[in-house]
C-alpha atoms as a PDB file:
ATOM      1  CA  UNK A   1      46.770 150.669 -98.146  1.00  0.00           C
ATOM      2  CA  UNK A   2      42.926 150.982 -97.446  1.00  0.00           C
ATOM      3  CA  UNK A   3      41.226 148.271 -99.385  1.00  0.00           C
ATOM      4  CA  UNK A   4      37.253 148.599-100.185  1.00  0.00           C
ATOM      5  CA  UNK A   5      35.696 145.548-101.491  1.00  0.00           C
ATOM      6  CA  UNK A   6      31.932 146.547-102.243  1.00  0.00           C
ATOM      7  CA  UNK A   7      29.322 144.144-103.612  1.00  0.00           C
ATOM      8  CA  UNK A   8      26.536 144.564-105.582  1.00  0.00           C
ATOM      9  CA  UNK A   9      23.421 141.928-106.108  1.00  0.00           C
ATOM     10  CA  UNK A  10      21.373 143.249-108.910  1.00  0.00           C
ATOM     11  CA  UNK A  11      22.965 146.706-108.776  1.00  0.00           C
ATOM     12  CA  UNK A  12      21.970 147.071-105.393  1.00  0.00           C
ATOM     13  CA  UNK A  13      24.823 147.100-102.516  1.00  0.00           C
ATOM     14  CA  UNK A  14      25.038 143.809-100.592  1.00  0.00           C
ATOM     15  CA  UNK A  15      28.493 143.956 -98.862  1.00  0.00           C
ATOM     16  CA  UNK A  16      31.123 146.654 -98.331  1.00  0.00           C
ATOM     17  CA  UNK A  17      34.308 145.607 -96.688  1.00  0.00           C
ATOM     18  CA  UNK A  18      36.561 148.378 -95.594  1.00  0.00           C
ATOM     19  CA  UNK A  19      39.917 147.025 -94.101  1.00  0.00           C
ATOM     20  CA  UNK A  20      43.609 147.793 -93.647  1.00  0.00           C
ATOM     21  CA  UNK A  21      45.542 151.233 -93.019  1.00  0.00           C
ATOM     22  CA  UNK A  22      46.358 154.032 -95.506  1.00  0.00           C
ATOM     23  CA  UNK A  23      50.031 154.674 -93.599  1.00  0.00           C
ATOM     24  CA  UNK A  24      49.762 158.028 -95.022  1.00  0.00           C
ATOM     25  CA  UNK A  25      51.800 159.617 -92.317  1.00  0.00           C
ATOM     26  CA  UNK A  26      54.544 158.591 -90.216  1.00  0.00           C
ATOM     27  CA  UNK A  27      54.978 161.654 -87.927  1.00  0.00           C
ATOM     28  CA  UNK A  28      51.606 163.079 -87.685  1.00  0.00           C
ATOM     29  CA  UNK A  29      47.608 161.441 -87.541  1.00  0.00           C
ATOM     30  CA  UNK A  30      46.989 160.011 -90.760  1.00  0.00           C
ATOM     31  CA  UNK A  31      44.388 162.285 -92.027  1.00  0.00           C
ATOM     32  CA  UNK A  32      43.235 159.632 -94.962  1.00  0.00           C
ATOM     33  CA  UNK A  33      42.344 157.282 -92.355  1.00  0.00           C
ATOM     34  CA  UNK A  34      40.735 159.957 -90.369  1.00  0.00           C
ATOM     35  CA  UNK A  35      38.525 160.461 -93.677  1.00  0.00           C
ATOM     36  CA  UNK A  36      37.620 157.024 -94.102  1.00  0.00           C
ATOM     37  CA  UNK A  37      36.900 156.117 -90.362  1.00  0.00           C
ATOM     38  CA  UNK A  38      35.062 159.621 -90.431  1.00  0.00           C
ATOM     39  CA  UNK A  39      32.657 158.051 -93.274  1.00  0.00           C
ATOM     40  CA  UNK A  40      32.676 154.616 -92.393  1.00  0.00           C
ATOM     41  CA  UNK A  41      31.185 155.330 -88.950  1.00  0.00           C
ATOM     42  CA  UNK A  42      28.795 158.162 -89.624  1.00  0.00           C
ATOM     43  CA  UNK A  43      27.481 155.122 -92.044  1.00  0.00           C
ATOM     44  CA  UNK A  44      27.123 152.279 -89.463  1.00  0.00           C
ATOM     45  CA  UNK A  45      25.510 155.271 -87.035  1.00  0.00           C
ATOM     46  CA  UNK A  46      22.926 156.310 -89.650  1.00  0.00           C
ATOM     47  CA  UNK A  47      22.131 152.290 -90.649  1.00  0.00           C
ATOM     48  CA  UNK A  48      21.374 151.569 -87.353  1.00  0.00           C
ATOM     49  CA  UNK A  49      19.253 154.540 -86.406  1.00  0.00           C
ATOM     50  CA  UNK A  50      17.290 154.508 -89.492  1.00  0.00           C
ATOM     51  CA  UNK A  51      17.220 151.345 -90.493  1.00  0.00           C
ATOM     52  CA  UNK A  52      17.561 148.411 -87.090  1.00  0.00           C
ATOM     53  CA  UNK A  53      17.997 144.766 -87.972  1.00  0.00           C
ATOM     54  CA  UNK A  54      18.649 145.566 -91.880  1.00  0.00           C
ATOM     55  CA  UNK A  55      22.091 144.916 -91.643  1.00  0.00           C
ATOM     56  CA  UNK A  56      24.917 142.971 -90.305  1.00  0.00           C
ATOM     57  CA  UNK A  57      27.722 145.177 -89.125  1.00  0.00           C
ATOM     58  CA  UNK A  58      30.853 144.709 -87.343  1.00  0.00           C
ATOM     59  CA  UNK A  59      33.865 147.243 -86.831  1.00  0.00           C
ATOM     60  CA  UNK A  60      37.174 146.778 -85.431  1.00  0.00           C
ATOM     61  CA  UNK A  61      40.594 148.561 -85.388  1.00  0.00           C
ATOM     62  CA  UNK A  62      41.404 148.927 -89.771  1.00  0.00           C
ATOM     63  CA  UNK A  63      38.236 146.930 -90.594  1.00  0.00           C
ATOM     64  CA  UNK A  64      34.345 147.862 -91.142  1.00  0.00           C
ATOM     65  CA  UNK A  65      32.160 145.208 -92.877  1.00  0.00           C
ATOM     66  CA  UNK A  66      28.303 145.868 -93.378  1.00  0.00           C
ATOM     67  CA  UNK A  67      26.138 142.440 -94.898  1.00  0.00           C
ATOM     68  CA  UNK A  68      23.016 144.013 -96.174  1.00  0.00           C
ATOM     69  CA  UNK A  69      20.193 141.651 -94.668  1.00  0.00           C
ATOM     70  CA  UNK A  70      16.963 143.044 -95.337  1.00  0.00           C
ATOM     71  CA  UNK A  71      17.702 145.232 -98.860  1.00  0.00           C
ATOM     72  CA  UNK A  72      15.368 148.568 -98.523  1.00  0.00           C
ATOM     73  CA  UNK A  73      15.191 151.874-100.083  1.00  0.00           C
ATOM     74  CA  UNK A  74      16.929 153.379 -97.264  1.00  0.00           C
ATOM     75  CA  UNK A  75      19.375 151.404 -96.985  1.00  0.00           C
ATOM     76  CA  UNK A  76      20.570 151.512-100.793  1.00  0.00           C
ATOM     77  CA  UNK A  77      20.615 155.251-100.608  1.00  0.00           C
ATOM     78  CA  UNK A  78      22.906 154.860 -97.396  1.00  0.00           C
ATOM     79  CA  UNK A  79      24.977 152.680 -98.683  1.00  0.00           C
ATOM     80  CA  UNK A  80      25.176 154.429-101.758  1.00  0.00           C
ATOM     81  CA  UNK A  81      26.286 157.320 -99.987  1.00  0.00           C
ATOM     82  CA  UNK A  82      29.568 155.758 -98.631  1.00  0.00           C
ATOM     83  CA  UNK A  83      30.182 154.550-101.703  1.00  0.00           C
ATOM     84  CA  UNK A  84      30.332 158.113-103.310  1.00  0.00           C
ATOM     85  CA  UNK A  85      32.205 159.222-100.665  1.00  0.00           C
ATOM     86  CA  UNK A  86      34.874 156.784-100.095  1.00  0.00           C
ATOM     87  CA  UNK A  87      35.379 157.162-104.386  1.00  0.00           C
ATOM     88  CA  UNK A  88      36.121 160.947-103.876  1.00  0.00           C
ATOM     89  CA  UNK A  89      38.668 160.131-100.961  1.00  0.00           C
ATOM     90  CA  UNK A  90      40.036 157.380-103.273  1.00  0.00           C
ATOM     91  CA  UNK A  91      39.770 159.908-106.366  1.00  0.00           C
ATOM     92  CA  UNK A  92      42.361 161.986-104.338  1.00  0.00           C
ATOM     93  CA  UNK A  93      44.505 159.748-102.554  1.00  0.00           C
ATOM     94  CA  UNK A  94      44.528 156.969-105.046  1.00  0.00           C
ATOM     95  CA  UNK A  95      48.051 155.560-103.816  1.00  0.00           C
ATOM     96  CA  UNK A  96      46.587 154.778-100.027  1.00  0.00           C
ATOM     97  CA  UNK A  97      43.085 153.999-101.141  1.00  0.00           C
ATOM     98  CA  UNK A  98      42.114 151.054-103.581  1.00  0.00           C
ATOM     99  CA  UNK A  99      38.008 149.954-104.322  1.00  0.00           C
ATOM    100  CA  UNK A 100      37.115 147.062-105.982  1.00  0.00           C
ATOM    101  CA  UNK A 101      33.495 146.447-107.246  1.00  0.00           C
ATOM    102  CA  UNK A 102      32.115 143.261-108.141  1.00  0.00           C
ATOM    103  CA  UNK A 103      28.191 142.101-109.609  1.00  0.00           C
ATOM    104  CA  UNK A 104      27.558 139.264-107.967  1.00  0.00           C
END
């Protein structure tokens, strides 16, 4: 199971944890986690081209975690972004993809 955690301080994104595995296939790539990886790291590409220093971001094998730092325009709409996009993937492949969203 891929499990989001995403964040929100006054309705703006603050942290999005993306961890675990969907296990989707067994004999074959596992396209859900191709999706997600596929998302995830055109995300941490575009924050650090367009927007250096603004957030804290780490990535390892089954886990992405982005700690907004410095909250901008640009990065909200980023952020955003994944958010959309990782629902729709979720939206469709509900059983290997669970988000949870919390106001803090």
């Amino acid at each position: 199971m891929i499990r989001v955690h995403a964040q929100t301080k006054d309705h703006c994104p603050d942290l999005i944890v993306i961890s675990g595995h969907a296990g989707a296939a067994v004999d074959a790539p596992d396209l859900i986690c191709a999706e997600v990886s596929a998302v995830s790291i055109g995300t941490l590409n575009a924050l650090d081209i367009q927007c250096p220093g603004s957030c804290d971001l780490q990535m390892d094998t089954g886990y992405v975690s982005i700690k907004v730092r410095k909250p901008n325009d640009t990065v909200n709409v980023i952020l955003n972004t994944l958010m959309i996009q990782l629902q729709m993937i979720a939206d469709a492949h509900s059983e290997y993809v669970q988000i949870e969203k919390v106001e803090v």
